[in-house]
Protein backbone atom coordinates (compact mmCIF):
# COMPACT_ATOMS: atom_id res chain seq x y z
CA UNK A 1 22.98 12.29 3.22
CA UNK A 2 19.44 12.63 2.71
CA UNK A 3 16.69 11.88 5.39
CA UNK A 4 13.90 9.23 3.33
CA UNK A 5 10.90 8.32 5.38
CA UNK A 6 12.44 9.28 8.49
CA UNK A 7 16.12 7.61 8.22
CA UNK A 8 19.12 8.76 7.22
CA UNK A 9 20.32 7.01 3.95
CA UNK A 10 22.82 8.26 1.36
CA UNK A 11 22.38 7.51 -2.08
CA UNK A 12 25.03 6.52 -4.38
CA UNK A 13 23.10 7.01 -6.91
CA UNK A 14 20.26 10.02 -6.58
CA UNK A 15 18.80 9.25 -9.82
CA UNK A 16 17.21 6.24 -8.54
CA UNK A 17 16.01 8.17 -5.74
CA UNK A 18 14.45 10.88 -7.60
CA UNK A 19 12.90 8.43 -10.07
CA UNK A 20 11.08 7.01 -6.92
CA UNK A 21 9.48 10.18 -6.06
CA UNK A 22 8.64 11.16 -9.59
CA UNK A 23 5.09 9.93 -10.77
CA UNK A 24 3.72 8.87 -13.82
CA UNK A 25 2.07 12.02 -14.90
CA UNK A 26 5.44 14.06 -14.12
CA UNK A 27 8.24 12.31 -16.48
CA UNK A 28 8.21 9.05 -18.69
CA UNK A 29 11.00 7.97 -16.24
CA UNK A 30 8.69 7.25 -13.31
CA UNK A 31 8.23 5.29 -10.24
CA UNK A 32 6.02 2.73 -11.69
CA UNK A 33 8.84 -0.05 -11.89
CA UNK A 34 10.45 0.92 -8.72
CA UNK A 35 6.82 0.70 -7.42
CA UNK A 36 6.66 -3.35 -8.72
CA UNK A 37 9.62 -4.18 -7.29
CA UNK A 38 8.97 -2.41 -3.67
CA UNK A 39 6.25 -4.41 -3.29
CA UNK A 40 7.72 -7.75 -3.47
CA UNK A 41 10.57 -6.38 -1.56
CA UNK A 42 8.58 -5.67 1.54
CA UNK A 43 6.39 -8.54 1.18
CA UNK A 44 9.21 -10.89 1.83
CA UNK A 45 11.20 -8.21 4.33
CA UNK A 46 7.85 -8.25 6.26
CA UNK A 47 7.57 -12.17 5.83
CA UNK A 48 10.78 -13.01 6.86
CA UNK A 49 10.45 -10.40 10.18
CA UNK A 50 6.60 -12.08 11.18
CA UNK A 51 7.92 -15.56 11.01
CA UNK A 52 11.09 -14.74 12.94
CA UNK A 53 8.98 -12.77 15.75
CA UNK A 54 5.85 -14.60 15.99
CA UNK A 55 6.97 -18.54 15.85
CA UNK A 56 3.38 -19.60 17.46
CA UNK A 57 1.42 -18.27 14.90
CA UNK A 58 -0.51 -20.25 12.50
CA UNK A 59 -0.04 -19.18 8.19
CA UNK A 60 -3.50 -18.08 8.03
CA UNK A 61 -2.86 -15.79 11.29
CA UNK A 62 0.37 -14.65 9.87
CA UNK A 63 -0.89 -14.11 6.65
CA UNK A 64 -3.66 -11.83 7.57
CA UNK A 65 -1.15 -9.70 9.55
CA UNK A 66 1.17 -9.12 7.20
CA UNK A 67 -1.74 -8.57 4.54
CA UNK A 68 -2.48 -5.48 7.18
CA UNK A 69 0.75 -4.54 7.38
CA UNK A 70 1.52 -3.76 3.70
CA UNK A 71 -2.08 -2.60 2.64
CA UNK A 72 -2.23 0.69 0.66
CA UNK A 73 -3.89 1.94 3.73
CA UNK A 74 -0.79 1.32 5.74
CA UNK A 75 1.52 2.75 3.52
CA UNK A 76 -0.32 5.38 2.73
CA UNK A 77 -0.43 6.46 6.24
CA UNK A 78 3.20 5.92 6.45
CA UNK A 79 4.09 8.46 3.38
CA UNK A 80 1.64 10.71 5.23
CA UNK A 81 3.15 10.03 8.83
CA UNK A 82 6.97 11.14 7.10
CA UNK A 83 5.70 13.38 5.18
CA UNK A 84 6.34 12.15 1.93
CA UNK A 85 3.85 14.11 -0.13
CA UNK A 86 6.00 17.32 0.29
CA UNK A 87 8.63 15.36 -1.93
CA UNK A 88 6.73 14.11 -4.45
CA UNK A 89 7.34 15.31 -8.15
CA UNK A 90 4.13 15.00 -9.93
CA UNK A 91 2.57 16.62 -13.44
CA UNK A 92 0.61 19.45 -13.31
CA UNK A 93 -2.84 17.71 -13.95
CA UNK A 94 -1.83 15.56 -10.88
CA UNK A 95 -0.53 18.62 -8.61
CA UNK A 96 -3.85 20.69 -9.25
CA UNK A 97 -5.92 17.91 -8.83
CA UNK A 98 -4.30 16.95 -5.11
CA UNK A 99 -1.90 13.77 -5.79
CA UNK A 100 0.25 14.63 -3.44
CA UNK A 101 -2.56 13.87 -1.00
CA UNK A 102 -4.12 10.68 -3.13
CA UNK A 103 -3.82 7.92 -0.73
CA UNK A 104 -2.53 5.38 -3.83
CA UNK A 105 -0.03 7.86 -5.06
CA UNK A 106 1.02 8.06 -1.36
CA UNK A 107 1.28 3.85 -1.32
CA UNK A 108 3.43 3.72 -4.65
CA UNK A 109 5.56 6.36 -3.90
CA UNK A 110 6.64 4.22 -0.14
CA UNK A 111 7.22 1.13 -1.82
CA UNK A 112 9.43 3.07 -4.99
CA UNK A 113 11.54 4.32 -2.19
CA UNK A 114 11.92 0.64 -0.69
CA UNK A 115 13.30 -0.14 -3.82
CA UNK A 116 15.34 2.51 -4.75
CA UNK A 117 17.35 1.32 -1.41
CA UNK A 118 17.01 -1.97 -2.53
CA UNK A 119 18.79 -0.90 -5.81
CA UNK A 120 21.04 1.22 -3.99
CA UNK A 121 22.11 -0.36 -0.89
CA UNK A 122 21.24 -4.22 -1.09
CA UNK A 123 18.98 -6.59 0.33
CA UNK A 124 20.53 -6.48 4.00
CA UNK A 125 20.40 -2.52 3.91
CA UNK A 126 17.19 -2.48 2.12
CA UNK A 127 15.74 -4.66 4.41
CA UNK A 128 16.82 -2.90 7.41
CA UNK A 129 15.94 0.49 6.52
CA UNK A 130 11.91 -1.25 5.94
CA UNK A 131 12.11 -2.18 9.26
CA UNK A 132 12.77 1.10 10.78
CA UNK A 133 10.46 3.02 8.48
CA UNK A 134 7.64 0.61 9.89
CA UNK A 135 9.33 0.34 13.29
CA UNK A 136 5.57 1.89 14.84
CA UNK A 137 3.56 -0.18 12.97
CA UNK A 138 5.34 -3.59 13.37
CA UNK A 139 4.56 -2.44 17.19
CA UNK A 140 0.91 -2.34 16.97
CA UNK A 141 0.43 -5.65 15.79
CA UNK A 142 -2.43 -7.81 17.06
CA UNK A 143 -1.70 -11.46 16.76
CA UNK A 144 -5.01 -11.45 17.85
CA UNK A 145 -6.81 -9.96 14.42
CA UNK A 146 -9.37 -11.76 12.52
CA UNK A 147 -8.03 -14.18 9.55
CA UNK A 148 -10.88 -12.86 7.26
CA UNK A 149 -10.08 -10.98 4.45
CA UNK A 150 -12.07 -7.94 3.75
CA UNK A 151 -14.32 -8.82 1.39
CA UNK A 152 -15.46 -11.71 3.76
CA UNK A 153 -15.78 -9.49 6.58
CA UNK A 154 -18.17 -6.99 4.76
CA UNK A 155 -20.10 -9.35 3.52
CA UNK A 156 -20.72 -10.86 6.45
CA UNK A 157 -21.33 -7.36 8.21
CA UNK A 158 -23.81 -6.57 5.70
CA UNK A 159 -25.54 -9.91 5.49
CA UNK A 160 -26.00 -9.49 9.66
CA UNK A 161 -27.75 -6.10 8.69
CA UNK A 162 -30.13 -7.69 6.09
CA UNK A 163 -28.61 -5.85 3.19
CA UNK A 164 -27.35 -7.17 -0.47
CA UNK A 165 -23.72 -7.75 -1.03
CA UNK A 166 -21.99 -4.93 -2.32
CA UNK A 167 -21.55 -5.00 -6.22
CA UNK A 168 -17.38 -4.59 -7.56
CA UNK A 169 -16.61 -2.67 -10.94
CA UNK A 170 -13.78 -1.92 -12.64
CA UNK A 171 -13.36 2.14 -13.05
CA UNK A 172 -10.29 2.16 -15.31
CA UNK A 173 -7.22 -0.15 -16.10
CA UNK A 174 -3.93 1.87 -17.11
CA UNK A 175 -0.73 0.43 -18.26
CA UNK A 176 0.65 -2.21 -20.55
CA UNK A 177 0.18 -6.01 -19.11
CA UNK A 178 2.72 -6.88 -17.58
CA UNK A 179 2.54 -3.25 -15.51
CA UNK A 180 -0.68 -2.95 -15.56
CA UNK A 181 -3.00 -1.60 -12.92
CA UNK A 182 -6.72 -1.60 -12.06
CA UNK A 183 -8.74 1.23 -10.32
CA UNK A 184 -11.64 -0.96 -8.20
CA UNK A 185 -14.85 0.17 -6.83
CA UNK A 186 -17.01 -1.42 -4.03
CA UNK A 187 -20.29 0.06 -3.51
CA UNK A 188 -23.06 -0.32 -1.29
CA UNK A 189 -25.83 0.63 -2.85
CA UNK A 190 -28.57 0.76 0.36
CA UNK A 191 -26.27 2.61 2.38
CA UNK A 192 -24.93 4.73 -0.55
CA UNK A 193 -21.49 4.25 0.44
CA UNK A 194 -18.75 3.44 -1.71
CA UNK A 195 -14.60 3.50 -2.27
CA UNK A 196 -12.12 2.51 -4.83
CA UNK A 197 -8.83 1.26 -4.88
CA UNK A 198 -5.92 1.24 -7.16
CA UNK A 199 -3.92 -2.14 -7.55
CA UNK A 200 -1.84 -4.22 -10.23
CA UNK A 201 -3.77 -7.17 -8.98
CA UNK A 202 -7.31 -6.61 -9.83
CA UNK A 203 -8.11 -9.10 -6.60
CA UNK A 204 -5.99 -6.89 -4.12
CA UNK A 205 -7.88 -3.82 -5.61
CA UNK A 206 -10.83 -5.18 -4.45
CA UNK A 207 -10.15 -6.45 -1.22
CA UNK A 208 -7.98 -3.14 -0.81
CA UNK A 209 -11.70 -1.24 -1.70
CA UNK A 210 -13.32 -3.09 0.41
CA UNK A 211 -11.23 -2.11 3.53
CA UNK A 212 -11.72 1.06 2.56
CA UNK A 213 -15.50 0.78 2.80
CA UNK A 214 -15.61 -0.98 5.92
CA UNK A 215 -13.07 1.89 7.08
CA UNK A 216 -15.95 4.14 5.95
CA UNK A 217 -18.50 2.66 7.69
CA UNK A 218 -16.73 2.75 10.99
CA UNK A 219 -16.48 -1.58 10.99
CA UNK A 220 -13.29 -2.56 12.95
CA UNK A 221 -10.97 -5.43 12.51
């Protein structure tokens, strides 16, 4: 029986689990796959959950809550809230140069566990096990939370303070196509602030980056 983001969960296989803590830089196996498949796993586990909860809500409300919900921010903070980093199996380069800390690392690493148990277990397990992983955060919702996506909202936060928009670049793009991913970067270059962001969608990258700037910045919701 091992204990995985909190819960109790016993592997049939604990290869699968294993490959979903072992990172790129570590072993050609990797969690890189399990990583693409996580993610559409808990988009529709935290889909199906928001429109079973929260029948009142308008798509664009629900939308931008479950957009928060399975940010890298998010599950980064969940890998860091159970500890995750402490189980991670990463290449040397990666270990010495603080991965285990690296919020993306952390984000990849939550959703190749989702779906190792996915692999594992099933959907109904799978989906379950989501659920009490983000048991805390599914609590603190705010039905109440703007429907602007992050780029809109620092744009508009910067146009209020008289200042240009801030300018996106790609840093690096790793991977073949169909895996590949894309290391953003919003700057602001009045308030010489920036962040990146590390996505398979170059669009989610970007609004993911710009979160993170407006997180620097101190800019709420």
């Amino acid at each position: 029986m091992d204990i995985i983001l909190g819960q109790h969960v016993e592997f049939n296989n604990q290869k699968i689990l294993k490959q979903a803590l072992t990172h790129r830089s570590a072993a050609k196996e990797n969690n890189e796959r399990l990583e693409f498949l996580g993610d559409s796993i808990l988009g529709f586990v935290i889909t199906k959950w928001l429109y079973a909860n929260y029948s009142d809500l308008p798509e664009g409300k629900l939308s931008r809550i479950r957009s928060n919900l399975v940010k890298g921010t998010t599950l980064a903070e969940i890998a860091k809230y159970y500890n995750v980093g402490e189980l991670l199996i990463l290449g040397i380069g990666e270990l010495k140069s603080g991965g285990h800390k690296r919020a993306s690392v952390l984000a990849d690493v939550v959703e190749a566990i989702f779906a190792a148990v996915f692999i594992d277990k099933g959907i109904e397990i799978a989906e379950q096990f989501i659920l009490a992983v983000m048991k805390r955060w599914l609590q603190k919702i705010d039905p109440n939370i703007s429907d602007k996506d992050a780029k809109t909202r620092l744009q508009e936060f910067l146009q209020k303070q008289g200042l240009n928009i801030p300018a996106y670049s790609i840093i690096s793009k790793q991977g073949k196509d169909h895996l590949q991913t894309f290391k953003m970067e919003c700057h602001i270059v009045e308030l010489n602030k920036k962040a990146t962001a590390v996505h398979r969608s170059r669009k989610r990258a970007e609004q993911q980056a710009a979160q993170n700037v407006l997180d620097l910045i101190g800019v709420n919701q």
